[in-house]
PDB file of N, CA and C in Angstrom:
ATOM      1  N   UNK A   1      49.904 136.795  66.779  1.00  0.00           N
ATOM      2  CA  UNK A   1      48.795 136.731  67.711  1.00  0.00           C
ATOM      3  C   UNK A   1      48.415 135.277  67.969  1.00  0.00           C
ATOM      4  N   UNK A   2      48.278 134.362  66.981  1.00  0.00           N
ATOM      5  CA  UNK A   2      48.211 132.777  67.178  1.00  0.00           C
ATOM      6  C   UNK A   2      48.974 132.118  67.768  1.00  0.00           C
ATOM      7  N   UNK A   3      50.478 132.479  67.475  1.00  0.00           N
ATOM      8  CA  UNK A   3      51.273 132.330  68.637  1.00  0.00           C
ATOM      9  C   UNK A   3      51.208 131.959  69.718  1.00  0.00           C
ATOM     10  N   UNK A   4      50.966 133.677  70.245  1.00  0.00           N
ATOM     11  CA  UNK A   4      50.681 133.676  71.749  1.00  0.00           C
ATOM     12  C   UNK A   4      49.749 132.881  72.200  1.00  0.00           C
ATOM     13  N   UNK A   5      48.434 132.790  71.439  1.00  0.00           N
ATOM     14  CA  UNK A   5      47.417 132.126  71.582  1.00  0.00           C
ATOM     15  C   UNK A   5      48.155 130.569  71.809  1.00  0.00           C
ATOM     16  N   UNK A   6      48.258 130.117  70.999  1.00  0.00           N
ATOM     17  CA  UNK A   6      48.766 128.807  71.424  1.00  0.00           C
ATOM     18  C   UNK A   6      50.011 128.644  72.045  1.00  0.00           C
ATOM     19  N   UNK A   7      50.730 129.577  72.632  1.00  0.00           N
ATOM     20  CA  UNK A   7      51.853 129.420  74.259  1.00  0.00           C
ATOM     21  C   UNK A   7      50.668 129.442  75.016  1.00  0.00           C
ATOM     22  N   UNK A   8      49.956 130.231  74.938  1.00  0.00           N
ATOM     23  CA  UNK A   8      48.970 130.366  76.323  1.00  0.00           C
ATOM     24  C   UNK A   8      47.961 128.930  76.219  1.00  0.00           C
ATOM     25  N   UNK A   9      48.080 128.471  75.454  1.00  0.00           N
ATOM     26  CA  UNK A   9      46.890 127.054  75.373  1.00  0.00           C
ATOM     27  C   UNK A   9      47.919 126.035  75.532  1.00  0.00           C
ATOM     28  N   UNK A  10      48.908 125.541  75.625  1.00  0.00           N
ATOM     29  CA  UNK A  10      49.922 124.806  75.521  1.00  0.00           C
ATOM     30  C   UNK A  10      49.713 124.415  77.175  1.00  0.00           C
ATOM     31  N   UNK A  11      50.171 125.350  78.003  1.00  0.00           N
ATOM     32  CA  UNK A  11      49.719 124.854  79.096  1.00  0.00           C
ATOM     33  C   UNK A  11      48.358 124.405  79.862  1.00  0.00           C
ATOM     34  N   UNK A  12      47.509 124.573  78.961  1.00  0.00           N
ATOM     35  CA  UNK A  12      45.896 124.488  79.725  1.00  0.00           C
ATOM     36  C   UNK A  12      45.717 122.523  79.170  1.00  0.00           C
ATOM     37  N   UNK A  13      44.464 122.411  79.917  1.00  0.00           N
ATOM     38  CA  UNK A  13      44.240 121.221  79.420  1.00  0.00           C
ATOM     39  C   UNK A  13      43.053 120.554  78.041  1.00  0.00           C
ATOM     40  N   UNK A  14      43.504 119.623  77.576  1.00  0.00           N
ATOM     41  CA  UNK A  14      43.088 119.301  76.468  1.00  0.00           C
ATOM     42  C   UNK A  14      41.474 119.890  76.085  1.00  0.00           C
ATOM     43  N   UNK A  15      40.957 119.024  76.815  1.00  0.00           N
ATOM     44  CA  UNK A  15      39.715 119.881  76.539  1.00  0.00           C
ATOM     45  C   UNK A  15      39.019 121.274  76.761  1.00  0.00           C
ATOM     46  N   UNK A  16      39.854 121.964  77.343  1.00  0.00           N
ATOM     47  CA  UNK A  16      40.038 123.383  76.915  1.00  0.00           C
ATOM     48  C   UNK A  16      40.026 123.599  75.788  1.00  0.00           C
ATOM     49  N   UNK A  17      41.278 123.487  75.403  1.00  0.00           N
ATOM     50  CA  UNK A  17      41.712 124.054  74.086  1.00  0.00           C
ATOM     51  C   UNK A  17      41.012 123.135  72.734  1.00  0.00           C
ATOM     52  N   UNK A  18      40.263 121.999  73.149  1.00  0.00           N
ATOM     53  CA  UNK A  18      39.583 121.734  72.164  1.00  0.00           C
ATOM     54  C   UNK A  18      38.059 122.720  72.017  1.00  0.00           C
ATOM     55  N   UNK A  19      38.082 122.796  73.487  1.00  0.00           N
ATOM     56  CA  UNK A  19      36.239 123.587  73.213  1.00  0.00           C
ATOM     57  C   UNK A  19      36.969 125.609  72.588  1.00  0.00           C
ATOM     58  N   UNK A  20      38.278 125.963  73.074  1.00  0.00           N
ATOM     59  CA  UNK A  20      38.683 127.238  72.377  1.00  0.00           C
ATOM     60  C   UNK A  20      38.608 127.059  70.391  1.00  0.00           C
ATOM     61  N   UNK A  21      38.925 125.665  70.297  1.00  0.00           N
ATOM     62  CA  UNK A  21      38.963 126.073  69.051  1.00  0.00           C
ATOM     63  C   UNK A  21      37.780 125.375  68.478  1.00  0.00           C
ATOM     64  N   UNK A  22      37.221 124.960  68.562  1.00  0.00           N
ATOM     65  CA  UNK A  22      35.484 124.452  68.809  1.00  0.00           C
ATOM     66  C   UNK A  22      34.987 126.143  68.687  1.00  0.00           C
ATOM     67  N   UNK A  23      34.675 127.031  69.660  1.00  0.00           N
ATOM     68  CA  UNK A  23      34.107 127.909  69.544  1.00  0.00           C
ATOM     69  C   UNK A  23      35.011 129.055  68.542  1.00  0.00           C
ATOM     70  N   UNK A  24      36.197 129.074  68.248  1.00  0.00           N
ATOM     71  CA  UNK A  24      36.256 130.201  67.079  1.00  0.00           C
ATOM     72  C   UNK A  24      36.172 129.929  65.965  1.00  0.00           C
ATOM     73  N   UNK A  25      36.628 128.049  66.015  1.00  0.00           N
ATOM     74  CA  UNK A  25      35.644 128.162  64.281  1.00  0.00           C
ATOM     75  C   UNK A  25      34.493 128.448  64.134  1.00  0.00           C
ATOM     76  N   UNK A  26      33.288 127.993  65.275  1.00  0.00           N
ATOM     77  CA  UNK A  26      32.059 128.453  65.165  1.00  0.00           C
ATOM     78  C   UNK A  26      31.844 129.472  64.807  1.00  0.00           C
ATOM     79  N   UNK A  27      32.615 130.613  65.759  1.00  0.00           N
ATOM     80  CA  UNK A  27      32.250 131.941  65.798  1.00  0.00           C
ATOM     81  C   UNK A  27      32.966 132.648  64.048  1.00  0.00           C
ATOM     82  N   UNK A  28      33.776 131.824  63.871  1.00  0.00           N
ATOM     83  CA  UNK A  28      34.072 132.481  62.303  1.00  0.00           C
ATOM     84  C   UNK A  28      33.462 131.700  61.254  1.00  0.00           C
ATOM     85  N   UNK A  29      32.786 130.337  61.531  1.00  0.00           N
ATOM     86  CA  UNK A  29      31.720 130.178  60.124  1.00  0.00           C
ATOM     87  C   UNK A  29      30.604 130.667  60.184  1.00  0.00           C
ATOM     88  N   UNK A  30      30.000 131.598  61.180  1.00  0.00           N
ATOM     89  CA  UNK A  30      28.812 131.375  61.712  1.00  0.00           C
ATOM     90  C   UNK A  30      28.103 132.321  60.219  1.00  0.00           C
ATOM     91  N   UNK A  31      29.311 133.242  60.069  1.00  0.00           N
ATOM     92  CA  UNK A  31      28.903 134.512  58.998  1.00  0.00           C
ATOM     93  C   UNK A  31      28.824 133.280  57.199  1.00  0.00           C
ATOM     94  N   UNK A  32      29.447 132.477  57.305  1.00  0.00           N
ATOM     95  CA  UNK A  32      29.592 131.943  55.757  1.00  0.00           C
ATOM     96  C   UNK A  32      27.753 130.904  55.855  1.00  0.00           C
ATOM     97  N   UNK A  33      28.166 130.251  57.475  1.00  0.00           N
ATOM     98  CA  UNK A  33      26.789 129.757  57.325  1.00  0.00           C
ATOM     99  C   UNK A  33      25.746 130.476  56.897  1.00  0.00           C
ATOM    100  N   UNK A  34      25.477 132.136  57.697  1.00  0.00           N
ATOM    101  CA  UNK A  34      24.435 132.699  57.537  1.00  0.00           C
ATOM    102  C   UNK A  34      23.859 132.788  55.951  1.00  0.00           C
ATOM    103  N   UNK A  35      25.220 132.968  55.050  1.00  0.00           N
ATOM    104  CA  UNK A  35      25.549 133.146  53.505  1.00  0.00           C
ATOM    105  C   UNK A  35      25.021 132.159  52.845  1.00  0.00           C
ATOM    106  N   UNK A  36      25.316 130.787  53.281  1.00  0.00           N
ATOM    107  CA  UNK A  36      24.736 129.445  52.449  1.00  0.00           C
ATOM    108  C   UNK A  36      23.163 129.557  52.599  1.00  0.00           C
ATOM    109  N   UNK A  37      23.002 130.003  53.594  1.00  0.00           N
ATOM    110  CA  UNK A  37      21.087 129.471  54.267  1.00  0.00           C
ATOM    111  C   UNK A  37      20.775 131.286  53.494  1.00  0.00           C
ATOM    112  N   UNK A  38      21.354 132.022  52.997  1.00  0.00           N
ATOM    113  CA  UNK A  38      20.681 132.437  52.285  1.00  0.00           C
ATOM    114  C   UNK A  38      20.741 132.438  50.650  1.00  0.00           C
ATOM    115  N   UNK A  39      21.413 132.010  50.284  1.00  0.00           N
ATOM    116  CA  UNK A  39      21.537 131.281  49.103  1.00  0.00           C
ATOM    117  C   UNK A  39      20.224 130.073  48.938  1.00  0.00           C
ATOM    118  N   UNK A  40      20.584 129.764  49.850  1.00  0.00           N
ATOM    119  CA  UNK A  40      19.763 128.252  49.590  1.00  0.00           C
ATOM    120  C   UNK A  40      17.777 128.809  49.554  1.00  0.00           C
ATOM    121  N   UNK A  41      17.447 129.783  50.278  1.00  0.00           N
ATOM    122  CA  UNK A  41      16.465 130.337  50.535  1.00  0.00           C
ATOM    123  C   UNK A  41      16.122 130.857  48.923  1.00  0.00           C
ATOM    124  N   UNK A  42      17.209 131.731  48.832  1.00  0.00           N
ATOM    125  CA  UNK A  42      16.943 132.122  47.187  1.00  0.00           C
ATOM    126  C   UNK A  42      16.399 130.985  46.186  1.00  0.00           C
ATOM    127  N   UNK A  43      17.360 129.742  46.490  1.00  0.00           N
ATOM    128  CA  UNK A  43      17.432 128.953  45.699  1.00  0.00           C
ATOM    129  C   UNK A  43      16.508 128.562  45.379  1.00  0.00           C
ATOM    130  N   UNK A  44      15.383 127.830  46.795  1.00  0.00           N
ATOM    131  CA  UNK A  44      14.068 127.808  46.998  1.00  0.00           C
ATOM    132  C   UNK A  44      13.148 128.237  46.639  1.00  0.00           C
ATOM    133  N   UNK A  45      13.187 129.572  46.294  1.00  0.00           N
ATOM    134  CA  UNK A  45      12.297 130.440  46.006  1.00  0.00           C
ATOM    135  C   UNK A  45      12.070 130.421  44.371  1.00  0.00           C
ATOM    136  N   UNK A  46      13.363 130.464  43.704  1.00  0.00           N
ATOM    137  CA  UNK A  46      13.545 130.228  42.099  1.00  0.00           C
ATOM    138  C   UNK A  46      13.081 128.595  42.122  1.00  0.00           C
ATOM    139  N   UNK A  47      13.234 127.538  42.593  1.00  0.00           N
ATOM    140  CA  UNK A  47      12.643 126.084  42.479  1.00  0.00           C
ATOM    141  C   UNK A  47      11.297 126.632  42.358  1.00  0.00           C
ATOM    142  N   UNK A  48      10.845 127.059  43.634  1.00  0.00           N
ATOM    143  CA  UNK A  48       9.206 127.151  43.598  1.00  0.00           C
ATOM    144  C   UNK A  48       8.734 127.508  42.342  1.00  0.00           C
ATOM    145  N   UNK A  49       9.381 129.024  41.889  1.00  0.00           N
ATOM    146  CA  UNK A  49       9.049 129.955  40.813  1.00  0.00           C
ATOM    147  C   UNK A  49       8.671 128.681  39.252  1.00  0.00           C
ATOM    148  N   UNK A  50       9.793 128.109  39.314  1.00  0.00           N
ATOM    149  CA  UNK A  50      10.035 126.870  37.736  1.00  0.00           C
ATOM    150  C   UNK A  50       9.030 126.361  37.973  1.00  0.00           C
ATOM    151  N   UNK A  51       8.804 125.237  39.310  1.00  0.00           N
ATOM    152  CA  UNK A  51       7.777 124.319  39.288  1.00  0.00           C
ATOM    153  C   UNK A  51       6.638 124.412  38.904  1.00  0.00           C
ATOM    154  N   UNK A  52       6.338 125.883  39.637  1.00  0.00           N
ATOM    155  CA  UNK A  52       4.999 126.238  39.230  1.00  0.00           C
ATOM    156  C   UNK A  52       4.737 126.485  37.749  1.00  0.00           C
ATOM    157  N   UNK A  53       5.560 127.064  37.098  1.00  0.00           N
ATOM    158  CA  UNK A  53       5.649 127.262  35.825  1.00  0.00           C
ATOM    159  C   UNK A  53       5.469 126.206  34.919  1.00  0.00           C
ATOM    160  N   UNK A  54       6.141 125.066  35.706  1.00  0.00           N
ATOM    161  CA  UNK A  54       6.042 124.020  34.505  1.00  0.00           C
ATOM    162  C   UNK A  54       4.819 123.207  34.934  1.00  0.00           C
ATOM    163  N   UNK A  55       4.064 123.589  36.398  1.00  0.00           N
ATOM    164  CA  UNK A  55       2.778 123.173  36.324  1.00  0.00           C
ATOM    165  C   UNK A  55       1.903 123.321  35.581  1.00  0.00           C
ATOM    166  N   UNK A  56       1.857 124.823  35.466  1.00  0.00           N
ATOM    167  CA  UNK A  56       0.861 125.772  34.534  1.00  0.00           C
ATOM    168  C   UNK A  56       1.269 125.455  32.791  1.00  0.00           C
ATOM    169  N   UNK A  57       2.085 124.766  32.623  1.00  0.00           N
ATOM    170  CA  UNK A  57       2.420 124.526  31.598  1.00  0.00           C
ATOM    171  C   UNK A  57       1.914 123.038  30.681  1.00  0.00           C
ATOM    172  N   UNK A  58       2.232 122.389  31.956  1.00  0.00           N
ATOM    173  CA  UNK A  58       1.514 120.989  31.789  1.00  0.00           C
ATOM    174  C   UNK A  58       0.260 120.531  31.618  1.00  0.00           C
ATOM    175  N   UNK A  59      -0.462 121.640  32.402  1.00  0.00           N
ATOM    176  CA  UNK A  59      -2.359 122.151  32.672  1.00  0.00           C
ATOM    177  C   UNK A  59      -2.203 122.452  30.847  1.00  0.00           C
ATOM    178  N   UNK A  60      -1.536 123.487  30.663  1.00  0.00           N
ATOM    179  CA  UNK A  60      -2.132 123.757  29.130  1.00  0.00           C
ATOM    180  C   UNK A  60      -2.120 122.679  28.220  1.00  0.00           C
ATOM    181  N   UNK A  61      -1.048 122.451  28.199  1.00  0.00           N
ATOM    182  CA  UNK A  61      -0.822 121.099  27.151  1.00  0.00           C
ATOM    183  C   UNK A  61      -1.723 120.051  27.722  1.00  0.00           C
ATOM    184  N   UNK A  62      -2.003 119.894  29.061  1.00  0.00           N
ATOM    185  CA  UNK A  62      -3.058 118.691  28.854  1.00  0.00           C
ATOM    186  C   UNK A  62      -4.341 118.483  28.491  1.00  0.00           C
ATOM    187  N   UNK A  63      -4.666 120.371  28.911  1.00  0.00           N
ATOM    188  CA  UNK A  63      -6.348 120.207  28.459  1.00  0.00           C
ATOM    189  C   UNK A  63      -6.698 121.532  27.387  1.00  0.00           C
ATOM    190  N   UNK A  64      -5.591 122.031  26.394  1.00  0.00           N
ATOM    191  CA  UNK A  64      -5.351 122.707  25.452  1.00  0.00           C
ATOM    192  C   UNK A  64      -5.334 121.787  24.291  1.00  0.00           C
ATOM    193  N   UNK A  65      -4.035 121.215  24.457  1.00  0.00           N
ATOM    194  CA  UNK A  65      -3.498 120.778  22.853  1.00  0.00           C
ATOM    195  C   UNK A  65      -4.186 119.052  23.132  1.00  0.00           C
ATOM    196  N   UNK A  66      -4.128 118.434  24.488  1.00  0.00           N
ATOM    197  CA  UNK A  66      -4.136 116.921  24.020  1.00  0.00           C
ATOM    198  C   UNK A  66      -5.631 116.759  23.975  1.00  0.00           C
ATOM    199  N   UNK A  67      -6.542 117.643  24.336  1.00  0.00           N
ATOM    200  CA  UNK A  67      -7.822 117.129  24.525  1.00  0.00           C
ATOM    201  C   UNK A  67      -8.511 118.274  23.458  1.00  0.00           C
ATOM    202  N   UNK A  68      -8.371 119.223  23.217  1.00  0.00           N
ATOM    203  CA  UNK A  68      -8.623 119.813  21.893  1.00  0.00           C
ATOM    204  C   UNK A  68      -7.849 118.885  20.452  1.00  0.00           C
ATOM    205  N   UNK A  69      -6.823 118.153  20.383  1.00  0.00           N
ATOM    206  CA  UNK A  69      -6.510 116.836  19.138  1.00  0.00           C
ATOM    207  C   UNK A  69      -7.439 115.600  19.248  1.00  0.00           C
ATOM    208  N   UNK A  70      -8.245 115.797  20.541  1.00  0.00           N
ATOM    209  CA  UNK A  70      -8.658 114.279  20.896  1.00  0.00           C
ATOM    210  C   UNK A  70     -10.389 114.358  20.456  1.00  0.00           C
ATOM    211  N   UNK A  71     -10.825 115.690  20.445  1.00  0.00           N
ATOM    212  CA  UNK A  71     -11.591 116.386  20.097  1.00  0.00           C
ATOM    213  C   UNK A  71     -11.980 116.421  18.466  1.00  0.00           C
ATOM    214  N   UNK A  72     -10.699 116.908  18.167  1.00  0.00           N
ATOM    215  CA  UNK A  72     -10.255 116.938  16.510  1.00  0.00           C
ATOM    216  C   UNK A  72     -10.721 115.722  15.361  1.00  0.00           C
ATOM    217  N   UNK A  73      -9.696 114.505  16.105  1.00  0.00           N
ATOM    218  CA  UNK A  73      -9.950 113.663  15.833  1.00  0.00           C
ATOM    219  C   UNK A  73     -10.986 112.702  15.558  1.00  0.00           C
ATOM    220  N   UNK A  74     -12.305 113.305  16.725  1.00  0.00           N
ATOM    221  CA  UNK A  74     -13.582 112.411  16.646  1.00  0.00           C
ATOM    222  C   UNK A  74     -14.412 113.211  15.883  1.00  0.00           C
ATOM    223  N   UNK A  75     -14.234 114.440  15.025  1.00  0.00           N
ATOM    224  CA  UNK A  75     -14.979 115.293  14.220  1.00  0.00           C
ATOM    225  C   UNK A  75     -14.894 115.305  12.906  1.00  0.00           C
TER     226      UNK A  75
END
């Protein structure tokens, strides 16, 4: 089938057959793109999830343990 495809592009002119194969790679990454940008969305979503976590984490230890020792200390 590629073949034919390229007898039949052989005679056309260059920039034809550059915008033919311009548009079927498009048209065949378009599905892997869709795949990355949702990966990456996920990905995003688990970043958010950590950050926040290690926000709420940092809040404790700063006004838990370092200011309850600092507390300690002057008693």
């Amino acid at each position: 089938m590629e073949e034919i495809i390229l007898n039949t592009l052989s005679g056309l002119p260059a920039a034809l057959v550059l915008f033919y194969v311009w548009f079927t790679s498009d048209k065949n990454h378009a599905k892997e793109r869709e795949e990355w940008r949702s990966e990456l969305r996920a990905s995003n979503e688990i970043l958010s999830k950590v950050t926040e976590q290690v926000n709420q984490l940092t809040f404790i230890i700063q006004n838990y343990v370092i200011n309850n020792r600092k507390d300690a200390d002057r008693g």
